[in-house]
C-alpha atoms as a PDB file:
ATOM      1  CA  UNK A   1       5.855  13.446 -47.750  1.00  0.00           C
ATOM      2  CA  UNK A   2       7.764  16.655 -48.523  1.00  0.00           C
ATOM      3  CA  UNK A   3      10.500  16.675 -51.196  1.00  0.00           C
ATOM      4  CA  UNK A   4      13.173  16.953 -49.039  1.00  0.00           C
ATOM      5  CA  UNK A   5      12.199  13.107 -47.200  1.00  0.00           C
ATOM      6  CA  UNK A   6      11.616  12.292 -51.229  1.00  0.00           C
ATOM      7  CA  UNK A   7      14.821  13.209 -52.488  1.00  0.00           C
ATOM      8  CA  UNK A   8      16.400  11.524 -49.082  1.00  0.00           C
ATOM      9  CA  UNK A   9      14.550   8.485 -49.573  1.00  0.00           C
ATOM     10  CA  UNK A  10      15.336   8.374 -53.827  1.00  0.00           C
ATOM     11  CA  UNK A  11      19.123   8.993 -52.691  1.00  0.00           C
ATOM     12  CA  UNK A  12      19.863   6.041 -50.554  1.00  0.00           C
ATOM     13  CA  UNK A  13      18.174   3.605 -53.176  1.00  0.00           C
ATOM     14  CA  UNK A  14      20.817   3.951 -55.699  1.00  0.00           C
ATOM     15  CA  UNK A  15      23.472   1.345 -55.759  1.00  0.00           C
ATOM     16  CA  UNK A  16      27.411   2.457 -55.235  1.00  0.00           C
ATOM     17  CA  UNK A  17      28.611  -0.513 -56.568  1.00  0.00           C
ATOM     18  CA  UNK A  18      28.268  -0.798 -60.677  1.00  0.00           C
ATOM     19  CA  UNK A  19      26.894  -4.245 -61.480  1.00  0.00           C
ATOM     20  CA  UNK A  20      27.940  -6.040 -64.621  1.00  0.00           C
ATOM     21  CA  UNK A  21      25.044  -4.803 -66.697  1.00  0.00           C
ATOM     22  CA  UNK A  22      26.080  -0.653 -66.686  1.00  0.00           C
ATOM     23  CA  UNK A  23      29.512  -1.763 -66.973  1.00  0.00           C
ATOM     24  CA  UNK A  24      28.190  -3.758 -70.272  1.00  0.00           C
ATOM     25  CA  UNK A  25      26.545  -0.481 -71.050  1.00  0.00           C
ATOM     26  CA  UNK A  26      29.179   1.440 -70.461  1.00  0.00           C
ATOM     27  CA  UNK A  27      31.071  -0.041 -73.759  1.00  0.00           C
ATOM     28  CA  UNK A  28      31.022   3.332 -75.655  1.00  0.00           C
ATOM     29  CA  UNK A  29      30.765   3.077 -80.044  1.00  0.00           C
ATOM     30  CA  UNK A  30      34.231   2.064 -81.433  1.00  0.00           C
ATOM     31  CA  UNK A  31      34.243   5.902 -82.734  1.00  0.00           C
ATOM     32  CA  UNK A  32      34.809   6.780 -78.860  1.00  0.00           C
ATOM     33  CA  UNK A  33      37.326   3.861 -78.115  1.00  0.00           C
ATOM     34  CA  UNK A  34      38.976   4.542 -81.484  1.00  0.00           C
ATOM     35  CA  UNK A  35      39.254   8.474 -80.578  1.00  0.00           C
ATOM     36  CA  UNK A  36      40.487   7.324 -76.678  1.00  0.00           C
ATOM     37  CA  UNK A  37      42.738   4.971 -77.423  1.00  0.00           C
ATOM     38  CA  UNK A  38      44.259   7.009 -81.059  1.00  0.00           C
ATOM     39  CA  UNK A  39      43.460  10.242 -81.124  1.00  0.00           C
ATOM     40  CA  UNK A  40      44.254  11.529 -77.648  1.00  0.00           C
ATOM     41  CA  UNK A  41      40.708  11.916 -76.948  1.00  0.00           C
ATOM     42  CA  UNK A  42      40.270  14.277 -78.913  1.00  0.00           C
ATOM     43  CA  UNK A  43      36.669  14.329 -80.434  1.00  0.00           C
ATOM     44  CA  UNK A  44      34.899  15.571 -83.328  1.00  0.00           C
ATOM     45  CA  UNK A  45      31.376  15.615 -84.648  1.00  0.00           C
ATOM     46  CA  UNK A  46      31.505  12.423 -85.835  1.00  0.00           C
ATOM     47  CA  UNK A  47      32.518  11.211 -82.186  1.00  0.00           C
ATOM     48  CA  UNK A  48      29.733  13.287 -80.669  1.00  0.00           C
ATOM     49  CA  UNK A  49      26.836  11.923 -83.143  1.00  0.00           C
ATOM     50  CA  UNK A  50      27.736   8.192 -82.314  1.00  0.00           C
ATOM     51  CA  UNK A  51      26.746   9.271 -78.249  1.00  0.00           C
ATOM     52  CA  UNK A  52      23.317  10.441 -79.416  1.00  0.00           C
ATOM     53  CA  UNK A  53      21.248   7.627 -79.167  1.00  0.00           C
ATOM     54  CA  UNK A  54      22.488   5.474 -76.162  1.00  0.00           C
ATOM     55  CA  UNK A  55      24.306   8.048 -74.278  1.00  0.00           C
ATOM     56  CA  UNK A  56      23.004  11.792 -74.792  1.00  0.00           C
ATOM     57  CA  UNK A  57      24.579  13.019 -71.976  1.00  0.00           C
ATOM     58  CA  UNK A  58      27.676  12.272 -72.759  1.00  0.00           C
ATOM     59  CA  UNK A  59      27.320  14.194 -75.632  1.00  0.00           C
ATOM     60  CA  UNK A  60      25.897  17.247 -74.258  1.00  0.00           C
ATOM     61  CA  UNK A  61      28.734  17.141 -72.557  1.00  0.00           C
ATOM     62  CA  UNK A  62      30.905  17.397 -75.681  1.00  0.00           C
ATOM     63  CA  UNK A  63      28.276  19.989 -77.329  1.00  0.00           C
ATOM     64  CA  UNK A  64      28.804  22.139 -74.361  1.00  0.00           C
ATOM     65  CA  UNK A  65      32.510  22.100 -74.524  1.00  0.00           C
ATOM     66  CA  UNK A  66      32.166  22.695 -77.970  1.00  0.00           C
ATOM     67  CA  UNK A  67      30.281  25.787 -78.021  1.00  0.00           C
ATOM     68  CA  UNK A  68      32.558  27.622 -74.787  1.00  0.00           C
ATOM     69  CA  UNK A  69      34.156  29.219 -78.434  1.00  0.00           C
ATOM     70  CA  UNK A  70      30.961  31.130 -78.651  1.00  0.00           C
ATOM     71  CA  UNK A  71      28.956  32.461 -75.742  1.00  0.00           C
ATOM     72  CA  UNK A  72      25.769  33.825 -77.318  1.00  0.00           C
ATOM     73  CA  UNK A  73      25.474  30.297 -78.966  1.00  0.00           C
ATOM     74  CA  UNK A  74      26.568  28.393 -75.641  1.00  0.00           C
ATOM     75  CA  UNK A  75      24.182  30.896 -73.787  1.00  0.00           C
ATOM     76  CA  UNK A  76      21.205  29.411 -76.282  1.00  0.00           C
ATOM     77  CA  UNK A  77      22.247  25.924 -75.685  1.00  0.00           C
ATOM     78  CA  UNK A  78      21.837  26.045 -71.952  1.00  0.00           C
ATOM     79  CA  UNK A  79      18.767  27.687 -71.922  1.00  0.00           C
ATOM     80  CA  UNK A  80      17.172  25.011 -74.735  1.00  0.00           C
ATOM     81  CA  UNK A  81      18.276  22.673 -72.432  1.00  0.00           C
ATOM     82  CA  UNK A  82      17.344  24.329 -69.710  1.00  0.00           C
ATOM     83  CA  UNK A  83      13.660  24.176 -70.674  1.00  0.00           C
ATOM     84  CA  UNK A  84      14.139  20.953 -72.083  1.00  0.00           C
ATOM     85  CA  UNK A  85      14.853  19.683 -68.791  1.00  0.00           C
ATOM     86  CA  UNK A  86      12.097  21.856 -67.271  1.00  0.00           C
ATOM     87  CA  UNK A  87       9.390  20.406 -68.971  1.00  0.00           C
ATOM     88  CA  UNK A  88       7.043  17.581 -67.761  1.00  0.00           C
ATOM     89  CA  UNK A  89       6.426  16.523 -71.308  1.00  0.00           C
ATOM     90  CA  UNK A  90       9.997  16.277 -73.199  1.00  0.00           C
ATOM     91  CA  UNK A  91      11.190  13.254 -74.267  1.00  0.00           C
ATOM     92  CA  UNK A  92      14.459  11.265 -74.693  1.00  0.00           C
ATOM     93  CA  UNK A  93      13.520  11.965 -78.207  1.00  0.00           C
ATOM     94  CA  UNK A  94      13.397  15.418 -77.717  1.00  0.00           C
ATOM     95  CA  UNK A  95      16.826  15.169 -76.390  1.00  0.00           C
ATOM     96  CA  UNK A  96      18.397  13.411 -78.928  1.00  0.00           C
ATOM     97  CA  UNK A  97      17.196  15.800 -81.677  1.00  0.00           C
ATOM     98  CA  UNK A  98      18.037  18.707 -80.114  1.00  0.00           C
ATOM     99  CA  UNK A  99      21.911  17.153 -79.923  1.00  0.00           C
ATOM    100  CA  UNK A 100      21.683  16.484 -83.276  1.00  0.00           C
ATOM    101  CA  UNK A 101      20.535  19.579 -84.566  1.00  0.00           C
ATOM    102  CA  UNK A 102      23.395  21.183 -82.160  1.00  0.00           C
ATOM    103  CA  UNK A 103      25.820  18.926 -83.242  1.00  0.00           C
ATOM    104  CA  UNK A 104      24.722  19.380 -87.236  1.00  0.00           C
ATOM    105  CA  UNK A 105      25.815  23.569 -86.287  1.00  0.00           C
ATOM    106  CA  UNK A 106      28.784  23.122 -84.986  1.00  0.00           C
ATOM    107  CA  UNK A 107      31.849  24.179 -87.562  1.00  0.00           C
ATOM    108  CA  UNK A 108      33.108  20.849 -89.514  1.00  0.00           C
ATOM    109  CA  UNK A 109      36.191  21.161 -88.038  1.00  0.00           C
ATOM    110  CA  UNK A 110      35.605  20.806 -84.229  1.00  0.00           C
ATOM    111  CA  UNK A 111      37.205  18.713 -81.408  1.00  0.00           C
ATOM    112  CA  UNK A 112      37.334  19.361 -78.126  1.00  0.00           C
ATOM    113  CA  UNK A 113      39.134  17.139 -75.012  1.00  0.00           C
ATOM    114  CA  UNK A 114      37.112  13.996 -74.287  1.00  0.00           C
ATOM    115  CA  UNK A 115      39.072  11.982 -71.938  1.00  0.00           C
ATOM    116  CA  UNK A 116      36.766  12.487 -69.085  1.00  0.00           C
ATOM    117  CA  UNK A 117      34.678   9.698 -70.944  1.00  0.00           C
ATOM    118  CA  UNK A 118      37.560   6.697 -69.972  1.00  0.00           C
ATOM    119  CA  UNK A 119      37.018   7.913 -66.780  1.00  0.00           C
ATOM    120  CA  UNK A 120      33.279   7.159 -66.710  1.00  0.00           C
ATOM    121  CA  UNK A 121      33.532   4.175 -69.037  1.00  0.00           C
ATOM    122  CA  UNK A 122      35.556   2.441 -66.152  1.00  0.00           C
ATOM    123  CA  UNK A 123      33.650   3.847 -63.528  1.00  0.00           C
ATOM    124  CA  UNK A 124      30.130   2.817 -65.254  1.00  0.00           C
ATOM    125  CA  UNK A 125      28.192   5.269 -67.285  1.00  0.00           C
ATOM    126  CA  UNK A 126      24.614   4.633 -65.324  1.00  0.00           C
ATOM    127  CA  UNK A 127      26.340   4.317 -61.904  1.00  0.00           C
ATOM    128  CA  UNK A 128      28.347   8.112 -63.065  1.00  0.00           C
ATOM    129  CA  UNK A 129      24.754   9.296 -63.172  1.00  0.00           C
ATOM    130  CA  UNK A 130      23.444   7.892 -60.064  1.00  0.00           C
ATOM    131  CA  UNK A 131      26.319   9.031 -58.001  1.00  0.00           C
ATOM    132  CA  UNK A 132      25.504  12.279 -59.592  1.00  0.00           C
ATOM    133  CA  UNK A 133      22.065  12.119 -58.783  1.00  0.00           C
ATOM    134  CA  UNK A 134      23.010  11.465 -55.021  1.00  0.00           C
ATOM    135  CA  UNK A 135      25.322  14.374 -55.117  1.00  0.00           C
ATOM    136  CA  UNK A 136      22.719  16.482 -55.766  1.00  0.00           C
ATOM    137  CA  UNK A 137      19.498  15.629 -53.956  1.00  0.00           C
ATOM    138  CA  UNK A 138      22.156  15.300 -50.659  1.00  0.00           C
ATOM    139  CA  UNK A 139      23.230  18.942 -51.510  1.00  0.00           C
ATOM    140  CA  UNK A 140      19.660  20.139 -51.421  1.00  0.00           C
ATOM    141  CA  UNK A 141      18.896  18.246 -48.409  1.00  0.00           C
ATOM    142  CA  UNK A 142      21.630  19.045 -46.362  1.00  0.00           C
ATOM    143  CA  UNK A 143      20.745  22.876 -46.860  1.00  0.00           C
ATOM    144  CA  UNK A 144      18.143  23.416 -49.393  1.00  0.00           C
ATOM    145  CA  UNK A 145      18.535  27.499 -49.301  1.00  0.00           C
ATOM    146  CA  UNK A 146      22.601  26.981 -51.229  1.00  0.00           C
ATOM    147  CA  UNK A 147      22.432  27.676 -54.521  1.00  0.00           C
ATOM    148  CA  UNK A 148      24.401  25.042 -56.260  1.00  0.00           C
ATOM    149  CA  UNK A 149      27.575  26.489 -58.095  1.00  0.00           C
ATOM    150  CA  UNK A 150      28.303  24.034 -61.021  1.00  0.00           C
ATOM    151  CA  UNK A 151      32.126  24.001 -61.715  1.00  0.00           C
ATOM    152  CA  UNK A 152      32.360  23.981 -65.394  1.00  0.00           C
ATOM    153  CA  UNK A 153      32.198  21.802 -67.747  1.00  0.00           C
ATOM    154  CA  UNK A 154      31.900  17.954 -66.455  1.00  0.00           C
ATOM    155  CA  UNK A 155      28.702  18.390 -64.029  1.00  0.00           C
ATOM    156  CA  UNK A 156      26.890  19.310 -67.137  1.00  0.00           C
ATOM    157  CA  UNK A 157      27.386  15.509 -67.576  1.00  0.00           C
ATOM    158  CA  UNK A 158      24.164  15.831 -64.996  1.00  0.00           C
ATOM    159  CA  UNK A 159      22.475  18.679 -65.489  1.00  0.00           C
ATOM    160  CA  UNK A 160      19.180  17.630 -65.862  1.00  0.00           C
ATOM    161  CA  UNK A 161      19.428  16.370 -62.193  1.00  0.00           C
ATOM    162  CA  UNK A 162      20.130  19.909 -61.593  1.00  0.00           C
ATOM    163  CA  UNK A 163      17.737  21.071 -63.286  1.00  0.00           C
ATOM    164  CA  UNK A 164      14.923  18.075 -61.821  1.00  0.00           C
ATOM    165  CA  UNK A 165      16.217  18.935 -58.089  1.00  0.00           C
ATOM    166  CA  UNK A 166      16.431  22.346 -57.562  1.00  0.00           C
ATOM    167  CA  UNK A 167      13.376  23.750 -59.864  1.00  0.00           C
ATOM    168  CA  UNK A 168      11.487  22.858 -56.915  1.00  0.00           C
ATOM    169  CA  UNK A 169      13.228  25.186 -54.284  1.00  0.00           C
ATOM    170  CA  UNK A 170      12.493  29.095 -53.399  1.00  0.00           C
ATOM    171  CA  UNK A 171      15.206  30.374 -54.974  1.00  0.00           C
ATOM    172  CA  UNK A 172      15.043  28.077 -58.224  1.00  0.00           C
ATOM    173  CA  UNK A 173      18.342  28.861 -59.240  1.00  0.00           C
ATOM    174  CA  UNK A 174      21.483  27.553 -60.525  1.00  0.00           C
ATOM    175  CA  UNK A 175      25.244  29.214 -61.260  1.00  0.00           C
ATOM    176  CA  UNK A 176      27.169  27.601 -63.539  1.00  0.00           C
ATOM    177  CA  UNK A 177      31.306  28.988 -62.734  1.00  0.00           C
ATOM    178  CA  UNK A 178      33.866  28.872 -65.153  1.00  0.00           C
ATOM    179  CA  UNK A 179      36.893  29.635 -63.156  1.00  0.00           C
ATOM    180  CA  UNK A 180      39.230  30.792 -65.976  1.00  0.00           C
ATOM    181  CA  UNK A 181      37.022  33.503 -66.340  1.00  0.00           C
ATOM    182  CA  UNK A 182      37.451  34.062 -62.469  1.00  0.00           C
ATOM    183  CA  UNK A 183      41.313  34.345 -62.872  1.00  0.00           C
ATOM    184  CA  UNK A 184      40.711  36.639 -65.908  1.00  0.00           C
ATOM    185  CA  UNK A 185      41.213  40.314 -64.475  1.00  0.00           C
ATOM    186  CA  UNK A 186      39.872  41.588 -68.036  1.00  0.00           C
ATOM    187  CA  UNK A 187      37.250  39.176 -68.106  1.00  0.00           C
ATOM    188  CA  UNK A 188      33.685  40.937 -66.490  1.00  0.00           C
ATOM    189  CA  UNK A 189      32.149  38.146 -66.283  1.00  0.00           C
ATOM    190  CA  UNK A 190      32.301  34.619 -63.782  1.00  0.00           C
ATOM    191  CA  UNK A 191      29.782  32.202 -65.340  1.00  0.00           C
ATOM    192  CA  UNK A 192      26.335  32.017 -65.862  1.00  0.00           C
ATOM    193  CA  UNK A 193      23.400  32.747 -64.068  1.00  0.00           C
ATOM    194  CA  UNK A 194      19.905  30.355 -64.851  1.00  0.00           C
ATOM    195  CA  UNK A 195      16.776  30.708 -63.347  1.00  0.00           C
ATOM    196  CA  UNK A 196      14.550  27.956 -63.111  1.00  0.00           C
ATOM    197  CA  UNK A 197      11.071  29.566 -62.017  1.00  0.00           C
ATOM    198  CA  UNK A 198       9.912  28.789 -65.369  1.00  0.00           C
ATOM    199  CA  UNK A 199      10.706  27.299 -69.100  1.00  0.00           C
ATOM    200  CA  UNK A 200      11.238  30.448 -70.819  1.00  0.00           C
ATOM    201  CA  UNK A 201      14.636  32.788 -71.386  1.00  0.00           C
ATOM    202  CA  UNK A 202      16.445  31.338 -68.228  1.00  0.00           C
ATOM    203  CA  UNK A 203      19.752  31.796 -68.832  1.00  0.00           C
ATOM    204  CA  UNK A 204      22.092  34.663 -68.786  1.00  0.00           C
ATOM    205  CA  UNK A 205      25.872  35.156 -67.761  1.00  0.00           C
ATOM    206  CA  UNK A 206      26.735  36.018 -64.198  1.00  0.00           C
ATOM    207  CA  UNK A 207      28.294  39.407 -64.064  1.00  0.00           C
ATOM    208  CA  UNK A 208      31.477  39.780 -61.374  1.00  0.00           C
ATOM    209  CA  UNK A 209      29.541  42.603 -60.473  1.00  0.00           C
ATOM    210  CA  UNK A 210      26.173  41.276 -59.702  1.00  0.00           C
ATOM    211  CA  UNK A 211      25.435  39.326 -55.760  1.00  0.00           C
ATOM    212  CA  UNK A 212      24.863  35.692 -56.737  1.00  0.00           C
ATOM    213  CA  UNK A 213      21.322  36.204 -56.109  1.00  0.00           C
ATOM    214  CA  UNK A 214      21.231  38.450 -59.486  1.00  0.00           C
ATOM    215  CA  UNK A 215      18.638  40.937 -57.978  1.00  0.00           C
ATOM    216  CA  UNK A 216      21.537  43.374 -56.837  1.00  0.00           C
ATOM    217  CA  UNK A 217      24.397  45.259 -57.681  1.00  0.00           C
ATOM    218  CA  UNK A 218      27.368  43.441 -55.452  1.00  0.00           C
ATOM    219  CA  UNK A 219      29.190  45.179 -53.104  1.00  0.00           C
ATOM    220  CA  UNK A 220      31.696  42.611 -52.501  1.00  0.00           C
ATOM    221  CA  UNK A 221      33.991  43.081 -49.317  1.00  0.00           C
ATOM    222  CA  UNK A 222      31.290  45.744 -48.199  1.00  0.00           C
ATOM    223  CA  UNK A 223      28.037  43.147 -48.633  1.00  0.00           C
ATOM    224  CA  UNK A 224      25.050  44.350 -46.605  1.00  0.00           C
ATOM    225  CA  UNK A 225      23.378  41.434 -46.360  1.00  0.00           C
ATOM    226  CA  UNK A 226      26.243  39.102 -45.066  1.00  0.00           C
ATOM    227  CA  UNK A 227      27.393  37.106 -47.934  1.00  0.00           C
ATOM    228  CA  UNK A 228      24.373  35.205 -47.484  1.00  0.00           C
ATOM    229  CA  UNK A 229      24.274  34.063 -51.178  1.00  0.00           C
ATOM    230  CA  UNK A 230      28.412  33.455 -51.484  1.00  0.00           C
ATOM    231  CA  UNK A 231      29.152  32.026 -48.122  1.00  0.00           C
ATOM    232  CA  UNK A 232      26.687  29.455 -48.320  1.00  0.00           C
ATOM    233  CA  UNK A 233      27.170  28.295 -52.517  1.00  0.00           C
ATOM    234  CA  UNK A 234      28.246  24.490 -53.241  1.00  0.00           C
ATOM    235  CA  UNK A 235      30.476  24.163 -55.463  1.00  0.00           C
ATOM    236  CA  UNK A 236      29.770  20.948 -57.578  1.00  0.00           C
ATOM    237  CA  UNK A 237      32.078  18.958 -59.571  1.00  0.00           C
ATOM    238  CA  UNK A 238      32.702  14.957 -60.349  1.00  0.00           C
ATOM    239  CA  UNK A 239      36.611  15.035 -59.453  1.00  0.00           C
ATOM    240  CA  UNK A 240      39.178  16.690 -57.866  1.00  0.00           C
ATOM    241  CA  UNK A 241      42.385  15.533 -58.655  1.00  0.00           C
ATOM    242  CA  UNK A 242      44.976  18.215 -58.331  1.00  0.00           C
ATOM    243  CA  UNK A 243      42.809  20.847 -57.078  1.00  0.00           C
ATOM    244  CA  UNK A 244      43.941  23.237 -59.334  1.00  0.00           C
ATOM    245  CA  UNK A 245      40.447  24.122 -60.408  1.00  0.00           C
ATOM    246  CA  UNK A 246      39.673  24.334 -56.543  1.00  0.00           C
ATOM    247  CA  UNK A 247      42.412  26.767 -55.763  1.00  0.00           C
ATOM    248  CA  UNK A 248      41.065  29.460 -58.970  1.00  0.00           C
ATOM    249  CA  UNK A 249      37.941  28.988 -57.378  1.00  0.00           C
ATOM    250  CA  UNK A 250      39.013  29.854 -53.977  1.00  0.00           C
ATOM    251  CA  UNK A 251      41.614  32.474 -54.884  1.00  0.00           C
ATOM    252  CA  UNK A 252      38.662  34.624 -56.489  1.00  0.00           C
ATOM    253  CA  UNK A 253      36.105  33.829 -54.053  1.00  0.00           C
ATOM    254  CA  UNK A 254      38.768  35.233 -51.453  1.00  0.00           C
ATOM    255  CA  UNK A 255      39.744  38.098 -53.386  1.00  0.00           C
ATOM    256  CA  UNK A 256      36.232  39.351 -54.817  1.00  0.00           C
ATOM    257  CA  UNK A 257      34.583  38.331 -51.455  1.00  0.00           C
ATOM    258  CA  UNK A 258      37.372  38.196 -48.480  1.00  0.00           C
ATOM    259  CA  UNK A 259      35.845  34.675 -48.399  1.00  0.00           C
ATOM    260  CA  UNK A 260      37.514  31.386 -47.414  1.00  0.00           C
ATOM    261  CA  UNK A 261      35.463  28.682 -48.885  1.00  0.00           C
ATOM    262  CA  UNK A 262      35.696  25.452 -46.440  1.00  0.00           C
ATOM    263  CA  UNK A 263      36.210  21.882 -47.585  1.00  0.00           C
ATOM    264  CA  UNK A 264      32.541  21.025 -46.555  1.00  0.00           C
ATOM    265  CA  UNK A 265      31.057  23.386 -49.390  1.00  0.00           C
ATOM    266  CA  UNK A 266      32.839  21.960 -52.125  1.00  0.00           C
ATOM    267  CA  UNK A 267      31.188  18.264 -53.230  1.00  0.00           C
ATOM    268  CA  UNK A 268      32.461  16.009 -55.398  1.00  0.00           C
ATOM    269  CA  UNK A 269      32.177  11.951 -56.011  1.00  0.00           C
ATOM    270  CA  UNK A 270      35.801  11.071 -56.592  1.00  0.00           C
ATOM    271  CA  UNK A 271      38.869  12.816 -54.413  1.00  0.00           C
ATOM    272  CA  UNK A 272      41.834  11.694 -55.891  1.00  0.00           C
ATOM    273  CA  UNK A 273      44.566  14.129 -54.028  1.00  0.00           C
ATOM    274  CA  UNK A 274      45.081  11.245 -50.901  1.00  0.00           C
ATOM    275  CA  UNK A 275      45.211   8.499 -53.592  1.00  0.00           C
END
């Protein structure tokens, strides 16, 4: 069986409907409910250290918003986890000290926004990562040549189903967008690029000025090879609510590109806008 049948078959055994046990597990420490409920969601170190254990990827979420301050330092973070991810042999353990060493670094003072975690709580925190994990692998299927265009931060909720899913494609390649950076006209830079054709330095950021591909210098409007790489990204996300984020993404992919990016190429698992 190929991986394509694999990842279709793996896809349509996860359950859309949270049962009672990852809604259970979904109870985040009181230091979460205490920051959600009194603090505006806004989350320190302390917050992000009582994730560790029973839900690290919720806090590499955090630790990634955390770092956007500093790019060199959010640059290493990706690419440690990057080859965490990458390796056959890396444990939850693994995980969880790397967090904490990340999280023992950051500057005593840190918080960053962390209300997309009522979101999951209600939704259930397993189910968030199986409807993630069908997101993906159904991305890949559908057209396994797109590189997948992660719309920072909240896929990175997921990333090592990123990371799992499309190391095993030609192109072994992710983008990770930031669209503020898009909208930036001083900014030369759109996100970052990571290769995933092997566990060493992987990760690098994603120059306006470089095709998607990152083997060329891009010509934009005058592209000689057909936009191949930009027409046919998907752009990955959990939510859209007001499409705000959408419409930054769009504007620059129109300007830089002359580009219209349909409604089929951008994926999420919630729509809120008809709601």
């Amino acid at each position: 069986m190929g991986i394509a049948a694999k990842i279709f078959s793996f896809s349509r055994r996860q359950s859309s409907t949270p049962s009672s046990y990852d809604l259970y597990s979904s109870l985040y420490p009181e230091a979460i409910r205490y920051a959600l409920s009194y603090k505006a969601a806004q989350m320190g170190k302390e917050e992000m250290t009582s994730l560790v254990h029973r839900y690290p990827y919720e806090a590499s979420y955090l630790v990634t918003k955390a770092l956007a301050y500093n790019r060199a330092e959010q640059v290493a973070y990706f690419n440690e986890l990057t080859c965490l991810f990458h390796s056959e042999s890396a444990t939850t353990e693994d995980f969880q000290h790397l967090l904490a060493r990340r999280i023992d670094a950051l500057p005593e003072q840190v918080t960053v926004a962390g209300a997309k975690l009522a979101q999951l709580s209600r939704f259930g925190s397993q189910n968030w990562q199986n409807k993630f994990r069908t997101l993906v692998e159904d991305c890949y299927v559908e057209d396994p040549r797109a590189i997948p265009c992660i719309v920072a931060y909240t896929p990175m909720i997921a990333y090592h189903h990123f990371v799992e899913v499309y190391r095993q494609t030609r192109h072994a390649r992710l983008t990770i967008i930031v669209p503020e950076w898009m909208m930036d006209a001083d900014e030369p830079n759109m996100g970052y690029e990571i290769s995933l054709k092997d566990s060493g330095e992987c990760v690098r950021l994603q120059s306006k000025d470089e095709c998607l591909n990152g083997t060329w210098h891009c010509l934009k409007h005058n592209c000689s090879h057909g936009h191949v790489f930009c027409r046919n990204c998907f752009f990955i996300d959990d939510t859209i609510n007001t499409a705000a984020t959408y419409g930054k993404v769009r504007s620059f992919w129109k300007s830089e590109y002359g580009l219209q990016i349909p409604d089929e190429r951008i994926r999420v698992i919630t729509d809120l806008r008809h709601n």
